[in-house]
Protein backbone atom coordinates (compact mmCIF):
# COMPACT_ATOMS: atom_id res chain seq x y z
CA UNK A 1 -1.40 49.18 12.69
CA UNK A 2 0.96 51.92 13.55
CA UNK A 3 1.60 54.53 10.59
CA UNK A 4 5.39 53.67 10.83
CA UNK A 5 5.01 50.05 9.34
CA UNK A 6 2.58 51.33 6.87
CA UNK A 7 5.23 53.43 5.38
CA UNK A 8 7.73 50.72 5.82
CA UNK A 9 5.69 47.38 3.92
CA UNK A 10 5.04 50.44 1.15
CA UNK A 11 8.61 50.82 0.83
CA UNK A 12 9.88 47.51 0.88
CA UNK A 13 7.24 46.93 -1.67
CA UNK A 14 8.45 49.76 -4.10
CA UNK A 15 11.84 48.70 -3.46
CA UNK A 16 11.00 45.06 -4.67
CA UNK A 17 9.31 46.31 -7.96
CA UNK A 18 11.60 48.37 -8.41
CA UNK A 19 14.91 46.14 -8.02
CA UNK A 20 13.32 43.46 -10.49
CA UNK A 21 12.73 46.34 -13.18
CA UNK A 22 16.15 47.49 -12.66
CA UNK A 23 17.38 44.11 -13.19
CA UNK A 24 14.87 43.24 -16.13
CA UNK A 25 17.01 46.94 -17.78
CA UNK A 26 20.33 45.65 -17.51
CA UNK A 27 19.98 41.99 -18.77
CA UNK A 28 21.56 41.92 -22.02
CA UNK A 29 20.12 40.89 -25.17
CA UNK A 30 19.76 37.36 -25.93
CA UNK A 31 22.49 36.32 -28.12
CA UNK A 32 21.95 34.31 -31.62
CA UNK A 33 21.19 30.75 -31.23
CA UNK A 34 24.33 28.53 -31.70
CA UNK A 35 24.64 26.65 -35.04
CA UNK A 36 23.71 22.72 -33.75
CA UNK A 37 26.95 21.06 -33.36
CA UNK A 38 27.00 17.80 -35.35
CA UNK A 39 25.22 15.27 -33.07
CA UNK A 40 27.13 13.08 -31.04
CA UNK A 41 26.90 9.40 -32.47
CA UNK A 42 24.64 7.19 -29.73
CA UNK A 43 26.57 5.23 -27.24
CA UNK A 44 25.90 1.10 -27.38
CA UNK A 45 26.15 -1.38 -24.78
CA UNK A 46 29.07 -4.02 -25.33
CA UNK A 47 27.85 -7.21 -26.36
CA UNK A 48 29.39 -10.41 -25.44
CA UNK A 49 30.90 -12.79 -27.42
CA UNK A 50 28.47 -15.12 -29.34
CA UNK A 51 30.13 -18.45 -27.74
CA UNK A 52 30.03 -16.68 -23.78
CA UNK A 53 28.73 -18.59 -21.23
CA UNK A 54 28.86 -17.63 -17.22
CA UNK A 55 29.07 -20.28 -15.41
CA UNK A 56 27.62 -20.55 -12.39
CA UNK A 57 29.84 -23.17 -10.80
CA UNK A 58 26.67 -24.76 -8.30
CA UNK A 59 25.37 -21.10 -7.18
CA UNK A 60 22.52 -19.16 -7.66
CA UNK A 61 22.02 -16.16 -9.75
CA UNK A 62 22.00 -13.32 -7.76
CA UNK A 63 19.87 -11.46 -10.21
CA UNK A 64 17.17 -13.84 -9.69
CA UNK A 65 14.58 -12.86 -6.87
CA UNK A 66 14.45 -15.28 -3.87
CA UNK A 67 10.23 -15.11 -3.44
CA UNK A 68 8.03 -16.94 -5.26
CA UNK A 69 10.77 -19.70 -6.62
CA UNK A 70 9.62 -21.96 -5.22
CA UNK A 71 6.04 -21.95 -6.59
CA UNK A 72 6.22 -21.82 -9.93
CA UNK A 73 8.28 -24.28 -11.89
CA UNK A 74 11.23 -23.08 -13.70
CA UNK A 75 11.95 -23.19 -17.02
CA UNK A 76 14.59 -22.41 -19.83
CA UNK A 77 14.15 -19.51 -22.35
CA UNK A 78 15.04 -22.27 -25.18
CA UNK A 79 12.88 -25.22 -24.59
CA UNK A 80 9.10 -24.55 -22.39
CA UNK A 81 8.74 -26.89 -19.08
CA UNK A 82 6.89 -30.00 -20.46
CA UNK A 83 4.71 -31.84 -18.08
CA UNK A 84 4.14 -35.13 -17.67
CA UNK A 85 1.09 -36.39 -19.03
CA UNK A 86 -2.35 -37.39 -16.60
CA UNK A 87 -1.84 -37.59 -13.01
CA UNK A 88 1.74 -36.54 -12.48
CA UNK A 89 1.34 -33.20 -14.77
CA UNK A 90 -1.05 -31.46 -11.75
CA UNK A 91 0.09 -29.40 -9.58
CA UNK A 92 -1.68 -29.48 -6.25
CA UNK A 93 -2.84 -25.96 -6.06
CA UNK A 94 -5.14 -26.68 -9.45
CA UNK A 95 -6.94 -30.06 -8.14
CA UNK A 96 -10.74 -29.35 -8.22
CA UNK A 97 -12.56 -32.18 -6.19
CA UNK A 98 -15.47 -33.18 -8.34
CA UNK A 99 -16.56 -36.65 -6.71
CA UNK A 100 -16.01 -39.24 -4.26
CA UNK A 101 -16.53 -43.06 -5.18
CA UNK A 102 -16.43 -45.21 -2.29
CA UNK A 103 -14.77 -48.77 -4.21
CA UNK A 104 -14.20 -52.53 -2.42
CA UNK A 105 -13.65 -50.31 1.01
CA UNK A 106 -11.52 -47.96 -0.36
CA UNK A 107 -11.99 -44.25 -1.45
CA UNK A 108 -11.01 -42.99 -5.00
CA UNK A 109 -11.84 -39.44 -5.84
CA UNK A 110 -12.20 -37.40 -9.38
CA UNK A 111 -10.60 -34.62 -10.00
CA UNK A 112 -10.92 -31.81 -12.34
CA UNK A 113 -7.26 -30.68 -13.88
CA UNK A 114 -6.49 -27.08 -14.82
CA UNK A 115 -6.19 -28.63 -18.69
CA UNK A 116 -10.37 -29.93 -18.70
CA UNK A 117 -9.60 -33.04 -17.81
CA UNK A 118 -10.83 -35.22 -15.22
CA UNK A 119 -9.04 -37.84 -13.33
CA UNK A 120 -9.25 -40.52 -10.88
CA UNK A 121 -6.89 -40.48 -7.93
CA UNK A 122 -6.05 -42.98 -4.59
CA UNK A 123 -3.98 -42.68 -1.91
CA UNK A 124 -0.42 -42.84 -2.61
CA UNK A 125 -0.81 -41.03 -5.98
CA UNK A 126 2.33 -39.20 -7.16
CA UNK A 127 1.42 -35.42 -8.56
CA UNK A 128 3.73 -32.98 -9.76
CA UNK A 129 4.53 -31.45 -6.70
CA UNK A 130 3.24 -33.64 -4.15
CA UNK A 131 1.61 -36.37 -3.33
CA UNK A 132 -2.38 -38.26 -2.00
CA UNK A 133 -1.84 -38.56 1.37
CA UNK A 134 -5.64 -40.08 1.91
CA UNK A 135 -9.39 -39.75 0.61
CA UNK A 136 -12.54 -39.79 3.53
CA UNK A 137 -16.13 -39.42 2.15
CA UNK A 138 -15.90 -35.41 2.47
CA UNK A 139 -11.97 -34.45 1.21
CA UNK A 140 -8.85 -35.35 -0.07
CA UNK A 141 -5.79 -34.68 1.63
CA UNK A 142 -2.90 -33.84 -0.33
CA UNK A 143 1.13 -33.31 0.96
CA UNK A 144 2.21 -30.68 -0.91
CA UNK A 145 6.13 -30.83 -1.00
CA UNK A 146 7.37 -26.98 -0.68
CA UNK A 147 10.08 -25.70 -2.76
CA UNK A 148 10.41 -22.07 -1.02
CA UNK A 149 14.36 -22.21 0.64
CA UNK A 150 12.98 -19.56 3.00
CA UNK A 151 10.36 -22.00 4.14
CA UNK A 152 11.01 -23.39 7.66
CA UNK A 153 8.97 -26.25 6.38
CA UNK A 154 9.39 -28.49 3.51
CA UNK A 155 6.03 -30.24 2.99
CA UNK A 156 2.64 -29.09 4.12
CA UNK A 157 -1.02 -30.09 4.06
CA UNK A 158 -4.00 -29.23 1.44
CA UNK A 159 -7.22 -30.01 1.87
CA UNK A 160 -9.72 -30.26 -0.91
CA UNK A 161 -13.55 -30.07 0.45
CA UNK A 162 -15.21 -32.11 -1.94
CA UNK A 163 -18.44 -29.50 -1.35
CA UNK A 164 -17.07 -25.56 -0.87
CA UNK A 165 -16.67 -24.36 2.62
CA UNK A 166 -18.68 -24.66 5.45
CA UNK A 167 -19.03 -21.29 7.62
């Protein structure tokens, strides 16, 4: 480098050091702590009334997210959904296919609930959100009714393999 800008980085170096020293000599002298003012009381929330309803006049909340209603069922904070007991308390996604009994020409299968219980189902069987469509020696086919309002479709197919997948 050229002896010019050696002379100049030293200076603007000096200059730095010695502007924040300078600065560091004039600051005055921290002043006394002020006495804590009494602390301000804690702002609430307004509650309603205890007799206030909103009423909802036929439409949604619009605090209430849009996906996923439609798969699980909903329920009140004050009383839990209660299902229906056997057949019509299963929900279609937690059928198990455990057997299938060919009967007089007809197929029944048995089903494994989400609960530990097993069941015995034929086609036309009602289930909590859908319905047996028909039973062949290897599945069951189930209509699943789809309660999604995005959904272009409204009912849709499940298949239960009575064995696991075949690849």
């Amino acid at each position: 480098m050229k002896p010019h800008i050696h002379f100049l980085m030293a200076a603007c170096i000096a200059c730095s050091t010695g502007a924040v020293a300078a600065r560091e000599s004039q600051a005055p002298a921290p002043a006394a702590a002020p006495a804590p003012a009494a602390a301000a009381p804690a702002v609430q929330a307004p509650t309603p009334a205890p007799d206030y309803a909103y009423d909802a006049s036929e439409r949604r909340d619009p605090f209430v997210s849009l996906v996923h209603s439609g798969t699980e069922a909903k329920a009140t904070s004050s009383t839990p959904l209660q299902r229906p007991a056997g057949v019509a308390g299963i929900m279609v996604d937690e059928v198990a296919v455990r057997g299938i009994v060919q009967t007089r020409g007809s197929f029944v299968a048995m089903i494994a609930a989400s609960n530990g219980r097993n069941y015995t189902i034929r086609p036309g069987d009602r289930l909590m959100d859908g319905s047996v469509r028909a039973i062949n020696a290897q599945a069951v086919m189930l209509m699943q009714e789809v309660k999604n309002p995005l959904s272009l479709e409204k009912q849709r197919e499940v298949r239960k393999q009575l064995r696991g997948e075949v690849k």
